[in-house]
Protein backbone atom coordinates (compact mmCIF):
# COMPACT_ATOMS: atom_id res chain seq x y z
CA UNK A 1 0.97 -5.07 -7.75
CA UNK A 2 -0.68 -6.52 -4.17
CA UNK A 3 2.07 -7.94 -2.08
CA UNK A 4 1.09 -9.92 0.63
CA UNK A 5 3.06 -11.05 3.43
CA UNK A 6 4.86 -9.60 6.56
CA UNK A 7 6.11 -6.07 5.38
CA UNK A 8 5.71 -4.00 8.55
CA UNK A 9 7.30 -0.50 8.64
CA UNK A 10 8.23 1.86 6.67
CA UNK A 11 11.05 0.86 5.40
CA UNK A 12 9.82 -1.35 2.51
CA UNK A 13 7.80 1.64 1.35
CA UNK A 14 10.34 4.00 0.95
CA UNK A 15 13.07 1.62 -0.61
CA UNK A 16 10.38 0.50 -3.18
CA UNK A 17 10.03 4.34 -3.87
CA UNK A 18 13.93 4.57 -4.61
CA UNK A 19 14.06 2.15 -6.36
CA UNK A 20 11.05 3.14 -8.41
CA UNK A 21 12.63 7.12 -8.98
CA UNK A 22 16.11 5.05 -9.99
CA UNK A 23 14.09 3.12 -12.53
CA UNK A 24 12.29 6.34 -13.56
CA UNK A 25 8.88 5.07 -13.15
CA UNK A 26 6.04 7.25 -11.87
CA UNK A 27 3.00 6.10 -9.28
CA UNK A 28 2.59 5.14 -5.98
CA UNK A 29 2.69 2.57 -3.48
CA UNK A 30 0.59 2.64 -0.16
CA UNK A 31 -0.71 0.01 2.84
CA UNK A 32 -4.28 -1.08 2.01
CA UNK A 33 -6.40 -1.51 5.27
CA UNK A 34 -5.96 -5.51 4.72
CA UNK A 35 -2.05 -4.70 5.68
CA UNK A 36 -1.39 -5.40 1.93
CA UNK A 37 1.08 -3.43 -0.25
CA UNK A 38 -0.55 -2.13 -3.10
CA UNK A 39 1.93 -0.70 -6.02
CA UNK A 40 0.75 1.27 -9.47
CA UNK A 41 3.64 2.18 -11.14
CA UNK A 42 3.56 3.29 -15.01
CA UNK A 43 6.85 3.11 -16.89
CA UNK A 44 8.85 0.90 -19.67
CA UNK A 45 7.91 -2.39 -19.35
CA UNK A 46 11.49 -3.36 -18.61
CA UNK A 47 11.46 -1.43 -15.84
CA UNK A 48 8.30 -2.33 -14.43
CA UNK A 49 9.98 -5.80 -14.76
CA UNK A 50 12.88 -4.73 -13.02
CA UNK A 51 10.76 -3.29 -9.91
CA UNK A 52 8.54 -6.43 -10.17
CA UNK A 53 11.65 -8.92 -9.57
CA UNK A 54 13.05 -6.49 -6.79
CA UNK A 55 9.90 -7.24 -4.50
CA UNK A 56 10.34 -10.63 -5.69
CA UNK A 57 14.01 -10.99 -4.13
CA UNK A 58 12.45 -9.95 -0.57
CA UNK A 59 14.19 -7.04 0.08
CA UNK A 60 15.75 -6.78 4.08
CA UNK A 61 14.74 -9.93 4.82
CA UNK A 62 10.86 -9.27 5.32
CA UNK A 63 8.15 -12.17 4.31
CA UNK A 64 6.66 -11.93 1.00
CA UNK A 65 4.14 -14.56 0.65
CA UNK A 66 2.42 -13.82 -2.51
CA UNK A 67 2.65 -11.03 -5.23
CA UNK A 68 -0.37 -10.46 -7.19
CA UNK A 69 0.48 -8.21 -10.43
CA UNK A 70 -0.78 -7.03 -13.81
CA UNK A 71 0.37 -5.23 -17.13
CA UNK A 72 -2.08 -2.80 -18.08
CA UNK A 73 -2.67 0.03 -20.12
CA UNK A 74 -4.09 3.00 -17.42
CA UNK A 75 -5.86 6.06 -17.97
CA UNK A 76 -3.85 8.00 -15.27
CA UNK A 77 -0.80 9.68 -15.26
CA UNK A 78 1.61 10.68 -12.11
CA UNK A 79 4.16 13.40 -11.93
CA UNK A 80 6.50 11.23 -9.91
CA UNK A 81 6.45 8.10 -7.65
CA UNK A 82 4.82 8.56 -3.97
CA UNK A 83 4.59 7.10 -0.94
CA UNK A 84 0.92 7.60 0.13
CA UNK A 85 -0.78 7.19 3.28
């Protein structure tokens, strides 16, 4: 996923990461240098749905303008779900 929109802080960040380890999905989620949010999370679809429509329901009020996303197959793999830097 690529969120744009006003999502300053940490705070998004590390609630999208709980809510990613409660879903038991594995990935990350980081700021790109554009200020975006960029998310890679593997899982159940389901869940991936369920994380999807979370950022969706702008979470503590901050401004999501846009959410760019796509289902795909990846060669990676992740031991849990991060917050990088």
């Amino acid at each position: 996923m690529l969120i744009e929109g006003r999502l300053q802080g940490l705070n998004f960040r590390l609630n999208a990461q709980k809510k990613a380890q409660t879903l038991k999905l594995v990935g990350f989620i980081r700021v790109l240098s554009d200020g975006r949010i960029e998310i890679d999370a593997q899982g159940e679809e389901a869940q991936l749905n369920t994380l999807l429509e979370w950022c969706q329901a702008n979470p503590q009020g901050k401004r999501i303008d846009r959410i760019l996303y796509r289902f795909e197959n990846s060669l990676l793999s992740y031991a849990e779900f991060a917050v990088r830097r």
